[in-house]
N, C-alpha and C. Protein backbone atom coordinates (compact mmCIF):
# COMPACT_ATOMS: atom_id res chain seq x y z
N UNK A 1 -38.55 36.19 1.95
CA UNK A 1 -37.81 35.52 0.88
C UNK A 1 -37.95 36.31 -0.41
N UNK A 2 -37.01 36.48 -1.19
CA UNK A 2 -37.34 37.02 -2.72
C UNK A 2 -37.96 36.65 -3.86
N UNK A 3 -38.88 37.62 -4.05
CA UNK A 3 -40.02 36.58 -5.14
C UNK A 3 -39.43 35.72 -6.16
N UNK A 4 -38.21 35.69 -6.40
CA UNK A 4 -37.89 35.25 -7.81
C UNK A 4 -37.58 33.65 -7.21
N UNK A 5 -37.37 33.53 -5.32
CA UNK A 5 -37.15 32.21 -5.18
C UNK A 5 -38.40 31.80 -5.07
N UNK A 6 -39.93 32.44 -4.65
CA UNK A 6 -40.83 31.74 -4.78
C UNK A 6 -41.53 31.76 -5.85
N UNK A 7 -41.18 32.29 -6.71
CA UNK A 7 -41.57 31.98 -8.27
C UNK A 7 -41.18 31.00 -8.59
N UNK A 8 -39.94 30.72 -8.51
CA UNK A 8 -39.14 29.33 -8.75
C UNK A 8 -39.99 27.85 -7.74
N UNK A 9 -40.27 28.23 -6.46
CA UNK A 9 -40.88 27.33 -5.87
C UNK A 9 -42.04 27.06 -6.63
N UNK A 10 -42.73 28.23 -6.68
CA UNK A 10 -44.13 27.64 -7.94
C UNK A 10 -44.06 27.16 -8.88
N UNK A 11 -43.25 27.29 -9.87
CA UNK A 11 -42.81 26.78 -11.12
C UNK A 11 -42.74 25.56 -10.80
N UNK A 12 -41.47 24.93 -9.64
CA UNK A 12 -41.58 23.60 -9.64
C UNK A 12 -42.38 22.59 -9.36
N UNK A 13 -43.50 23.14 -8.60
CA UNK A 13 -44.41 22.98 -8.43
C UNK A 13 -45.05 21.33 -7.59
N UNK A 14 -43.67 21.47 -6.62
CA UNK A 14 -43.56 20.51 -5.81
C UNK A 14 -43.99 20.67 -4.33
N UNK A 15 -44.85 20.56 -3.76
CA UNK A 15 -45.86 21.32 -2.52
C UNK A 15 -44.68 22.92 -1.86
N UNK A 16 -44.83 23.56 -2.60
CA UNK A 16 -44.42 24.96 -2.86
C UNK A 16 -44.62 25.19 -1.59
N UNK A 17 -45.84 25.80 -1.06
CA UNK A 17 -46.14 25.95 0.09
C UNK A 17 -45.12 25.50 1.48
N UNK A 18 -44.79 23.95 1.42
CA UNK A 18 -44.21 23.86 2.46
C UNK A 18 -42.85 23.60 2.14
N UNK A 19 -42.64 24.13 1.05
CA UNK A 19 -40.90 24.23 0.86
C UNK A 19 -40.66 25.72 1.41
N UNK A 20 -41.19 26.65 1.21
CA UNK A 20 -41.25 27.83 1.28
C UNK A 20 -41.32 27.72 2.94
N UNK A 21 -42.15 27.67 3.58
CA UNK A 21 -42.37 27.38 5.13
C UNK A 21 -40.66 26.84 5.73
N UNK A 22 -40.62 25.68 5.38
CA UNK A 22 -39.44 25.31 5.84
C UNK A 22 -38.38 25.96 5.21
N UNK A 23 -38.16 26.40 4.27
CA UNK A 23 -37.16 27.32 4.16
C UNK A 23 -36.86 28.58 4.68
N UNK A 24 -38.18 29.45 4.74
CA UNK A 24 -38.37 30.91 5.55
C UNK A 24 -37.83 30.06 7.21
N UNK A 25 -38.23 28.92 7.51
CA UNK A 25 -37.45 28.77 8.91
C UNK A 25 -35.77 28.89 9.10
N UNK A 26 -35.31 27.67 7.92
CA UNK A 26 -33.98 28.02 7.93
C UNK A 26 -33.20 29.11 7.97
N UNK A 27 -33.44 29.59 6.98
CA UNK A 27 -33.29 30.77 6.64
C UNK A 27 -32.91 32.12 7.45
N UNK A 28 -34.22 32.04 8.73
CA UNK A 28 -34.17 32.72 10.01
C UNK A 28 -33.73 34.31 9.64
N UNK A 29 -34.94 34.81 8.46
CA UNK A 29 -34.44 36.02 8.37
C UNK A 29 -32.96 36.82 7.30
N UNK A 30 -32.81 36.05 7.40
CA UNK A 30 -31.00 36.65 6.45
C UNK A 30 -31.46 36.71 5.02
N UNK A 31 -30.60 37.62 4.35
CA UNK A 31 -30.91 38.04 3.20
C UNK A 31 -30.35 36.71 2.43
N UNK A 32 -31.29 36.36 1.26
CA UNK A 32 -31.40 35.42 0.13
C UNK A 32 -30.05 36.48 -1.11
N UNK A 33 -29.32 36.19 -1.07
CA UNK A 33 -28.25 36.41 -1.96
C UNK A 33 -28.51 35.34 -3.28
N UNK A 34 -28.51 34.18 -3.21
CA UNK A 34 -28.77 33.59 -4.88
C UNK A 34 -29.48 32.38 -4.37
N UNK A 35 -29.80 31.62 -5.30
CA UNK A 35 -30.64 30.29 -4.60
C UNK A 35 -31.19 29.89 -6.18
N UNK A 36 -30.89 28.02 -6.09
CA UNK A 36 -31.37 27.20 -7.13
C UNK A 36 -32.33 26.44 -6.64
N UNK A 37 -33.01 25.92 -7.35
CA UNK A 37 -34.34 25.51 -7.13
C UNK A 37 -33.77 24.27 -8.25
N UNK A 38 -34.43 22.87 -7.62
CA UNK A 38 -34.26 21.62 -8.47
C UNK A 38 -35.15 20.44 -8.41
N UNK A 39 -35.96 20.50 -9.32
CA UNK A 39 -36.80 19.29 -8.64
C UNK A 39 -36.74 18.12 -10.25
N UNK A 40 -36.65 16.95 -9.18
CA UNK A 40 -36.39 15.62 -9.58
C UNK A 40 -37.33 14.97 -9.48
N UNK A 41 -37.72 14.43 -10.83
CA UNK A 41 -38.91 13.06 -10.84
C UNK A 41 -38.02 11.81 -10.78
N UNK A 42 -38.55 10.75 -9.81
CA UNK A 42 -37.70 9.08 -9.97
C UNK A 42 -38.82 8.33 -10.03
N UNK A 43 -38.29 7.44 -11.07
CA UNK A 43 -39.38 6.28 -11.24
C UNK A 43 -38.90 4.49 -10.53
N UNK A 44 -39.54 4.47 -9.88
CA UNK A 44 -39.34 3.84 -8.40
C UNK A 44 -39.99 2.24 -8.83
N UNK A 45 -40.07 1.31 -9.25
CA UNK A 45 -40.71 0.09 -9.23
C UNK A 45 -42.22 0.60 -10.30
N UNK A 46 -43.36 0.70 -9.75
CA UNK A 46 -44.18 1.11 -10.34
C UNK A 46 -44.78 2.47 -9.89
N UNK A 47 -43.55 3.06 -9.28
CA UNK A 47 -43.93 4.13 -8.56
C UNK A 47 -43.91 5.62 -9.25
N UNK A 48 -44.01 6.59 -8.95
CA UNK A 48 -43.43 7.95 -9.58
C UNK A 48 -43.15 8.52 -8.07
N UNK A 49 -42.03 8.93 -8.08
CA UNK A 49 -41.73 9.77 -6.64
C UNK A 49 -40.59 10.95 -7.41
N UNK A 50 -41.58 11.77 -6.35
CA UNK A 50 -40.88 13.55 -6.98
C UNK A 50 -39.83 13.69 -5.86
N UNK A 51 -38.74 14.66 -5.85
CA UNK A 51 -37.78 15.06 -5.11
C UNK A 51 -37.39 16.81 -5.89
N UNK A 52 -37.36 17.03 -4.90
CA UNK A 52 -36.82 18.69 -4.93
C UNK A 52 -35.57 19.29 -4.06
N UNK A 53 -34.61 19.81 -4.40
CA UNK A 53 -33.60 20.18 -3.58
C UNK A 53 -33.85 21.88 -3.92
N UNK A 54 -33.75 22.73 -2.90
CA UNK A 54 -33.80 24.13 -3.05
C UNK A 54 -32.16 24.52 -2.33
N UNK A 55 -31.53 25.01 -2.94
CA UNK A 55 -30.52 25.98 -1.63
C UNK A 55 -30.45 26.71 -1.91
N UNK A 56 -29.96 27.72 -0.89
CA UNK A 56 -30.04 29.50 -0.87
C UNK A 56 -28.65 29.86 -0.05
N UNK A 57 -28.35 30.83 -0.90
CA UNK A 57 -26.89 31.13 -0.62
C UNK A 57 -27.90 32.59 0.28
N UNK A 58 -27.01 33.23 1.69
CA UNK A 58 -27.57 34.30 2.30
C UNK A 58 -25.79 34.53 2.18
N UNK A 59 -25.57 35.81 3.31
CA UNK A 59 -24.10 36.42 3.54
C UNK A 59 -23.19 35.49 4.17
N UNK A 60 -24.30 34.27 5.36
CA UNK A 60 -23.00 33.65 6.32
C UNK A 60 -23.45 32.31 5.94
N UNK A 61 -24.64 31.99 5.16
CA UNK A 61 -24.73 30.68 5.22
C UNK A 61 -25.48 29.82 3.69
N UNK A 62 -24.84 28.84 3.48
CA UNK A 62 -25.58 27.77 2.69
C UNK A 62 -26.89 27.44 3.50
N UNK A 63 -27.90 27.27 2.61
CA UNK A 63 -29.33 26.99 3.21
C UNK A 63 -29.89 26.42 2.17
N UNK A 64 -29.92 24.62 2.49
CA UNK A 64 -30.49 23.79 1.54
C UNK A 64 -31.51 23.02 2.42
N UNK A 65 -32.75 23.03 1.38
CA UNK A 65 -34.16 21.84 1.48
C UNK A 65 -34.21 20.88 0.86
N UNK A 66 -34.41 19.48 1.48
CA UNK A 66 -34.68 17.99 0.30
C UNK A 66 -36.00 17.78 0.60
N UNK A 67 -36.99 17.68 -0.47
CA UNK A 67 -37.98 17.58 0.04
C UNK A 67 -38.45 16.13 -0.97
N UNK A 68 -38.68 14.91 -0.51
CA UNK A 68 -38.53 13.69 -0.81
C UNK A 68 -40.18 13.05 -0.66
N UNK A 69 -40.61 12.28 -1.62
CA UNK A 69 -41.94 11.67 -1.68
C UNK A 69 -41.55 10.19 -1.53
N UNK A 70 -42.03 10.07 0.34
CA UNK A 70 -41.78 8.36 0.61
C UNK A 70 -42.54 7.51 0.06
N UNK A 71 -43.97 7.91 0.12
CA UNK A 71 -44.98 7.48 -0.62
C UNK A 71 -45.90 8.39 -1.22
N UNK A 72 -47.19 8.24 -2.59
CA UNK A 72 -47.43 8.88 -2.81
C UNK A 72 -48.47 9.67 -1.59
N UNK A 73 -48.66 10.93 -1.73
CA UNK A 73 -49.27 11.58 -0.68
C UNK A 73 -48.47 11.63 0.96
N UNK A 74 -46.64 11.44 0.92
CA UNK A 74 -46.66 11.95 2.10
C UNK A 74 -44.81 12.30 1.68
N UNK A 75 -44.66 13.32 2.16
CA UNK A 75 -43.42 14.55 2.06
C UNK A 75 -42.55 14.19 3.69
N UNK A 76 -41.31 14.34 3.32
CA UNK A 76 -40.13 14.57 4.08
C UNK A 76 -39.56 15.88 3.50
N UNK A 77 -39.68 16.80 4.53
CA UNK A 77 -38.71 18.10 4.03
C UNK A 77 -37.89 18.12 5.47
N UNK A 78 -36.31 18.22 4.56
CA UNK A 78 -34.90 18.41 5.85
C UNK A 78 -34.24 19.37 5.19
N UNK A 79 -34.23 20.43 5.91
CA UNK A 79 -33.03 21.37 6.57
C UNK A 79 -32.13 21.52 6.59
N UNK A 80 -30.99 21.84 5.88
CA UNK A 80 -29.42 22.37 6.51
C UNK A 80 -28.88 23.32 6.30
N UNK A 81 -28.33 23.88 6.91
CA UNK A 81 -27.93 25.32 7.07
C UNK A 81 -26.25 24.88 8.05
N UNK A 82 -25.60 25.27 6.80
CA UNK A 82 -24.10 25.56 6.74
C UNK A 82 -23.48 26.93 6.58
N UNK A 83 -22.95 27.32 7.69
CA UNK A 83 -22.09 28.31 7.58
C UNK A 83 -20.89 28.04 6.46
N UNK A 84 -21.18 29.55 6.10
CA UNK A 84 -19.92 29.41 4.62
C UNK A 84 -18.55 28.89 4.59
N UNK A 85 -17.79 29.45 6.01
CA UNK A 85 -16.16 29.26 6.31
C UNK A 85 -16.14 27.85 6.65
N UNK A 86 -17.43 27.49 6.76
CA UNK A 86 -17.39 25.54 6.99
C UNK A 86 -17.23 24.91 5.67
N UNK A 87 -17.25 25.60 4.25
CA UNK A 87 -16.92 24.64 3.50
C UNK A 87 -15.79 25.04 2.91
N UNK A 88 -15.03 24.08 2.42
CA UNK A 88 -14.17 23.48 1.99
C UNK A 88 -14.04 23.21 0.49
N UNK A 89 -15.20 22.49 0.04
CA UNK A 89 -14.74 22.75 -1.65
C UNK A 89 -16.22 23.09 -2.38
N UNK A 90 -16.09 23.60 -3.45
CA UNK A 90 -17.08 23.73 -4.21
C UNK A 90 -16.29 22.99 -5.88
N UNK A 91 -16.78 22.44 -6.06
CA UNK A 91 -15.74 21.40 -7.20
C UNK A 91 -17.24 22.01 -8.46
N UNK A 92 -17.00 21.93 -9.35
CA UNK A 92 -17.83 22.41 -10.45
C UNK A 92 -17.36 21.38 -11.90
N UNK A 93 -18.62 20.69 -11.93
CA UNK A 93 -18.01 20.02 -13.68
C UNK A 93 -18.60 20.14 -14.79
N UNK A 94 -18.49 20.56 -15.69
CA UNK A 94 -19.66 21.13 -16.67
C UNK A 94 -19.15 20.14 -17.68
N UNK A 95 -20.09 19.59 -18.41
CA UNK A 95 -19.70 18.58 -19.17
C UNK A 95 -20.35 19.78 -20.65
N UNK A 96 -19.60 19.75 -21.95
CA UNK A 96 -19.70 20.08 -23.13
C UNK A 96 -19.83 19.69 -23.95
N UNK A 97 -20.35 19.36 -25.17
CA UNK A 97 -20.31 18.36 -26.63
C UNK A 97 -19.53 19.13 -27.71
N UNK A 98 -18.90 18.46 -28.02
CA UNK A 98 -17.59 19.13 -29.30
C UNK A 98 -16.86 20.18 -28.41
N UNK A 99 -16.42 20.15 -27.78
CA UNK A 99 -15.67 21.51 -27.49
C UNK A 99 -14.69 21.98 -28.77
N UNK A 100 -14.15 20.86 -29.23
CA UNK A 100 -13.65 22.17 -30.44
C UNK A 100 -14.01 22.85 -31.35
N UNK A 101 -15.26 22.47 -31.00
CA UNK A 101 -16.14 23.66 -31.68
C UNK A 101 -16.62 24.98 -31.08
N UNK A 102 -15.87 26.28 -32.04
CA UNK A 102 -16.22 27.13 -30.65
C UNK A 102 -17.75 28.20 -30.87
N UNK A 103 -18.62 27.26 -31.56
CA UNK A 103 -20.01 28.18 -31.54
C UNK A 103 -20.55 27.01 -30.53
N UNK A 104 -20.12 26.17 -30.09
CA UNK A 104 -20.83 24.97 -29.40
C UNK A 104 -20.11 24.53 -27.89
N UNK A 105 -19.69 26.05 -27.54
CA UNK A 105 -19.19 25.80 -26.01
C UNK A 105 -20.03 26.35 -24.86
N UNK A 106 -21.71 25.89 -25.51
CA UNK A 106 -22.23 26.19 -23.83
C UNK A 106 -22.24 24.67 -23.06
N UNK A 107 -22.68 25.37 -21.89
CA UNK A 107 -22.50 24.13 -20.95
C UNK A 107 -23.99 23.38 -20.82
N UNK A 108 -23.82 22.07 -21.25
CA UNK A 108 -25.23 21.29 -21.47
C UNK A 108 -25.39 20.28 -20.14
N UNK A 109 -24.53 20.49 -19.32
CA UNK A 109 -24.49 19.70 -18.18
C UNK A 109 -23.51 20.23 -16.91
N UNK A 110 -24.01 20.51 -15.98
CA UNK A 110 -23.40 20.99 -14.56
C UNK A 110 -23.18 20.44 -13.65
N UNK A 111 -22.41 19.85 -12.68
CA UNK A 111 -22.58 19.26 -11.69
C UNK A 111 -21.89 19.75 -10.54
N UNK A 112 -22.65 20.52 -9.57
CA UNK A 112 -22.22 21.19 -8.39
C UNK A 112 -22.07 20.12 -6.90
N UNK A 113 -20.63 20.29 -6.77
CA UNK A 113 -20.53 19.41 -5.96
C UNK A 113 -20.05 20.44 -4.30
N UNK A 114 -20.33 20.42 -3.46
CA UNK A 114 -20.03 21.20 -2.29
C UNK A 114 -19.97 19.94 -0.55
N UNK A 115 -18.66 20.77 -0.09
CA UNK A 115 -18.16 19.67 0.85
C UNK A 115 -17.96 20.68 1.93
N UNK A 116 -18.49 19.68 3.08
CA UNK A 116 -17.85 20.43 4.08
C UNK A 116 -17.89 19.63 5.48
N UNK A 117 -17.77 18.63 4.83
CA UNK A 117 -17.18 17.49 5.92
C UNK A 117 -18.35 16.50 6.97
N UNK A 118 -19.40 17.36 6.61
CA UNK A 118 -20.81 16.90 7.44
C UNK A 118 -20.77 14.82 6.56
N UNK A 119 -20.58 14.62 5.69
CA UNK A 119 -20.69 13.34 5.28
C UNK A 119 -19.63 12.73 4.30
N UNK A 120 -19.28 11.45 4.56
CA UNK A 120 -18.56 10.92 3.30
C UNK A 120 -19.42 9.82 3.15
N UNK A 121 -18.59 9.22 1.78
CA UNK A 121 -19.37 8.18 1.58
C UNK A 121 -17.81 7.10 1.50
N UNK A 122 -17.83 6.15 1.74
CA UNK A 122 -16.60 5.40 1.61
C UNK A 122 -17.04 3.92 0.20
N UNK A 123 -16.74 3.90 -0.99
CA UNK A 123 -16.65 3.05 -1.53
C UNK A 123 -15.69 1.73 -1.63
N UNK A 124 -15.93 0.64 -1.21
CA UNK A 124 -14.97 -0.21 -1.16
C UNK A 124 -15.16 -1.56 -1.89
N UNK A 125 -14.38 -2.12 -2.61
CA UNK A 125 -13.99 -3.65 -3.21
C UNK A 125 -13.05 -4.30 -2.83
N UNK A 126 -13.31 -5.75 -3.25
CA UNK A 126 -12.27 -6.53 -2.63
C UNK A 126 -11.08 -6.47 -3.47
N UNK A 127 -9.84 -6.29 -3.33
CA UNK A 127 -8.81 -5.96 -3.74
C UNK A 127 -7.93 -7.35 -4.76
N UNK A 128 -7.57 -7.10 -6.11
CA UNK A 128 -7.34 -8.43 -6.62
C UNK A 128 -5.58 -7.71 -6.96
N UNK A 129 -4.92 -9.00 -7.74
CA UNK A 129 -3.74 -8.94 -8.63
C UNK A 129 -3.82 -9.30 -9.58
N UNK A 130 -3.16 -9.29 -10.52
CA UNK A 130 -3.15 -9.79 -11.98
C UNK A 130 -2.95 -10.84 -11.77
N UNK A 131 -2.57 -12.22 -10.90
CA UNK A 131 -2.54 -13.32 -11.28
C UNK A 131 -4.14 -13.97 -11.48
N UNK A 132 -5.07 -13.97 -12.55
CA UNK A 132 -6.69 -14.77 -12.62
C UNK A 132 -6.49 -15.82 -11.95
N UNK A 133 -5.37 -16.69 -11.27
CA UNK A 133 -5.43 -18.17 -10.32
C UNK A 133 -5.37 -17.54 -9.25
N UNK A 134 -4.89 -16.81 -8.92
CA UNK A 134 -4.65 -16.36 -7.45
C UNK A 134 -5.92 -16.40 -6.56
N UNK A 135 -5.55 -17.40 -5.49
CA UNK A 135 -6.80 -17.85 -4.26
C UNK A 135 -6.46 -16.66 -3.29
N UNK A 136 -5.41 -15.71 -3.10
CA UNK A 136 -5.40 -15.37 -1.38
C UNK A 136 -5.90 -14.47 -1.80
N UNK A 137 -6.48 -13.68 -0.38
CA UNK A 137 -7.20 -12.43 0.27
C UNK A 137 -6.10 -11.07 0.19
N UNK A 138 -6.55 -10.41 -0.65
CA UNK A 138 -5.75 -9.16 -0.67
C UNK A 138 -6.47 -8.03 0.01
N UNK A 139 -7.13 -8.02 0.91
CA UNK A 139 -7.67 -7.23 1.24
C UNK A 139 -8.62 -6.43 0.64
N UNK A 140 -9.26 -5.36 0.78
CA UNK A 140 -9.93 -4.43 0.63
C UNK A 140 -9.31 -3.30 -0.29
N UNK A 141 -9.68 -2.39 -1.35
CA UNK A 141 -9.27 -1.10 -1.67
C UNK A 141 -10.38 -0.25 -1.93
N UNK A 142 -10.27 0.72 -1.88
CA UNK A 142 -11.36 1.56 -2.03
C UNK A 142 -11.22 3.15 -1.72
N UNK A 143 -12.56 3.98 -2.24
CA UNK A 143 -11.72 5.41 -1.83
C UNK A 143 -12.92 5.97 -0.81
N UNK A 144 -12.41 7.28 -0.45
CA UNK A 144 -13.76 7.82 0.79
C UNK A 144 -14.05 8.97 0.16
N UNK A 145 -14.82 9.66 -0.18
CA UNK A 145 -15.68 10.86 -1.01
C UNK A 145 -16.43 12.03 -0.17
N UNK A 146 -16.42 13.57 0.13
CA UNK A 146 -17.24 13.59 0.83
C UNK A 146 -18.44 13.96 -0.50
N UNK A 147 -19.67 13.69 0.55
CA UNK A 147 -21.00 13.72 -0.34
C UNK A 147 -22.02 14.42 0.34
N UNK A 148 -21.27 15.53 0.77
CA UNK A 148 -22.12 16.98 1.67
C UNK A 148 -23.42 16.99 0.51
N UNK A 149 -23.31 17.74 -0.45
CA UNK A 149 -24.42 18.21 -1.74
C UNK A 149 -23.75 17.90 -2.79
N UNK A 150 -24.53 17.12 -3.53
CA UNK A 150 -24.06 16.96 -5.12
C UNK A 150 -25.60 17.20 -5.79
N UNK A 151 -25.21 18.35 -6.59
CA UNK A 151 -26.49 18.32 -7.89
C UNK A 151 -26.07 18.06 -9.13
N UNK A 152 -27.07 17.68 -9.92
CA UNK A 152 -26.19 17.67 -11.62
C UNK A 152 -27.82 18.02 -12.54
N UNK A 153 -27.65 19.19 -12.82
CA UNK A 153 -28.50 19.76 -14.09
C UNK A 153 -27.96 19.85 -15.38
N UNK A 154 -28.71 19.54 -16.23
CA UNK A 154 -28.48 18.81 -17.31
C UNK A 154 -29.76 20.04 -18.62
N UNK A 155 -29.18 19.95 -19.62
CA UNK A 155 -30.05 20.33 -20.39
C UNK A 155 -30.88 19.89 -21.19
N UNK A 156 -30.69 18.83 -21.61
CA UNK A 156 -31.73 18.02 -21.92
C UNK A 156 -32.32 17.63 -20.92
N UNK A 157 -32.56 17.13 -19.88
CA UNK A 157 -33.21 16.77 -18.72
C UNK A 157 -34.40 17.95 -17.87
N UNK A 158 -33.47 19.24 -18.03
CA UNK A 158 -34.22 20.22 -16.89
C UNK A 158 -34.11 21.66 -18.24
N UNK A 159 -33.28 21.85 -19.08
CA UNK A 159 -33.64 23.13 -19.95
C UNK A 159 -32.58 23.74 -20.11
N UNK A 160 -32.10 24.65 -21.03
CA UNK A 160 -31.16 25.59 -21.08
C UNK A 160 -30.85 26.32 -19.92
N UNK A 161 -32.41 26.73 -19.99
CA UNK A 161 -32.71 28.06 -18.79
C UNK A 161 -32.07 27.61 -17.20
N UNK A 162 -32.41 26.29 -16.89
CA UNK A 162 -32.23 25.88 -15.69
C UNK A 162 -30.28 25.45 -15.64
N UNK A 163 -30.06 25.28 -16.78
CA UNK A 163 -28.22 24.77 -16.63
C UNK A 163 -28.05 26.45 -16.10
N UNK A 164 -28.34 27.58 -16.83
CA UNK A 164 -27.72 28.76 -16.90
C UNK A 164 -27.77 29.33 -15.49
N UNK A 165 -29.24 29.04 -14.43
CA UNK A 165 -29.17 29.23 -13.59
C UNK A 165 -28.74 29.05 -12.53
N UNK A 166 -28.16 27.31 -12.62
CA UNK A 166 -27.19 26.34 -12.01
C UNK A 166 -25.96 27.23 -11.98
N UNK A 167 -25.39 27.39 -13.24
CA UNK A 167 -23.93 28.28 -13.59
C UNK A 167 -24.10 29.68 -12.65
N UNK A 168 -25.28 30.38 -12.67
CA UNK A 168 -25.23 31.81 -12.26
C UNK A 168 -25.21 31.36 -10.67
N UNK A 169 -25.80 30.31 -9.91
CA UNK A 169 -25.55 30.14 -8.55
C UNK A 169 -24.43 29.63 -8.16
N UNK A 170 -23.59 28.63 -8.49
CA UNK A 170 -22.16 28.35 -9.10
C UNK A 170 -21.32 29.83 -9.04
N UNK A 171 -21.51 30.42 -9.89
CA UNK A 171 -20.73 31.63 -9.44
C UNK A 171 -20.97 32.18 -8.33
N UNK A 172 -22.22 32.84 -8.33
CA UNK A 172 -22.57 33.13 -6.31
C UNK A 172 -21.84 32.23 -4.96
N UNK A 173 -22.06 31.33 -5.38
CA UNK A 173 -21.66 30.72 -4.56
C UNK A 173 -19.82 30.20 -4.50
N UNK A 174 -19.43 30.03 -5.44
CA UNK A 174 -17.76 30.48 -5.51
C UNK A 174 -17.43 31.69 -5.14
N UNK A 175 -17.92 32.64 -5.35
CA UNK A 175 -17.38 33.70 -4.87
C UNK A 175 -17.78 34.39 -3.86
N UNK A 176 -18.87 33.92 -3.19
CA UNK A 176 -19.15 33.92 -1.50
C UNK A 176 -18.05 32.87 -0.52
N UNK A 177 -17.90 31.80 -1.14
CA UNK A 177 -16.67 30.84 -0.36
C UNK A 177 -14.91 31.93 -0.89
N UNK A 178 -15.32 32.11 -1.61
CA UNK A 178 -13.52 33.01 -1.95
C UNK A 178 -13.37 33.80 -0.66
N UNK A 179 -14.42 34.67 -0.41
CA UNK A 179 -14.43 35.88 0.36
C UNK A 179 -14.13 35.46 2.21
N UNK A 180 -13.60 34.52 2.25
CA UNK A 180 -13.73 33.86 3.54
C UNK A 180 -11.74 33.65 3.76
């Protein structure tokens, strides 16, 4: 693996060790072309539970780790490894403050969204009309989403440094799906 992704594993400093392990598996050898590193604190009831997402862009494949704290002292790390021509969209939203201001057009918020059909999520409500008396059943409406990988780095939340690196894998990774 390339030191700069296990530098990044150390930095985050989320059992490094066996993110690294399970990733050198995925991985299976292929060259590390770009790779973000993301780790998430959630505050759970009275809990603190850490979460980390790593992916690594190689030549033929997406290669992402979730590595999730069920309880304190015990880790879930999962695996996926997507071939590139399997996806479908890479949607990118960078949220800005003032944009018409143009000394104030960096991007303070990213959200990398990537699909490739492995999951949707289907949101649904019960369906109304404008009449507020109206008793009958209109059925259902709702939309279906896929929700392969969604990240969202933020700069106030995770750092300048970390939006910029979001953006620089964002590009890697758009222009590894172009090439297909």
């Amino acid at each position: 693996m390339v030191n700069t992704l296990l530098d990044d594993l150390q930095h985050a400093g989320y059992y490094p060790e066996l993110v690294a392990r399970v990733l050198d598996l995925a991985i299976a050898g292929e060259k590390v072309t770009a790779h973000l590193v993301h780790p998430e604190t959630i505050f759970e009831s009275d809990q603190l539970l850490r979460h980390l997402t790593a992916v690594v862009l190689t030549p033929a494949r997406l290669v992402m780790v979730h590595v999730d704290e069920a309880t304190a002292g015990h880790a879930l790390a999962t695996t996926e490894a997507v071939r590139l021509d399997r996806i479908s969209s890479v949607a990118l939203t960078h949220g800005i403050r003032d944009p018409e201001v143009q000394e104030h057009t960096e991007v303070e918020e990213l959200i990398i969204a990537v699909s490739w059909s492995g999951a949707t999520r289907v949101d649904l409500e019960p369906a109304t009309c404008d009449d507020p008396q109206c008793q009958l059943d209109h059925g259902y409406t709702g939309f279906m989403q896929s929700d392969d990988l969604v990240l969202r780095v933020s700069a106030q939340a995770d750092g300048p440094d970390h939006v910029n690196q979001a953006l620089q894998f964002a590009a890697a990774l758009s222009k590894a799906t172009t090439r297909l």
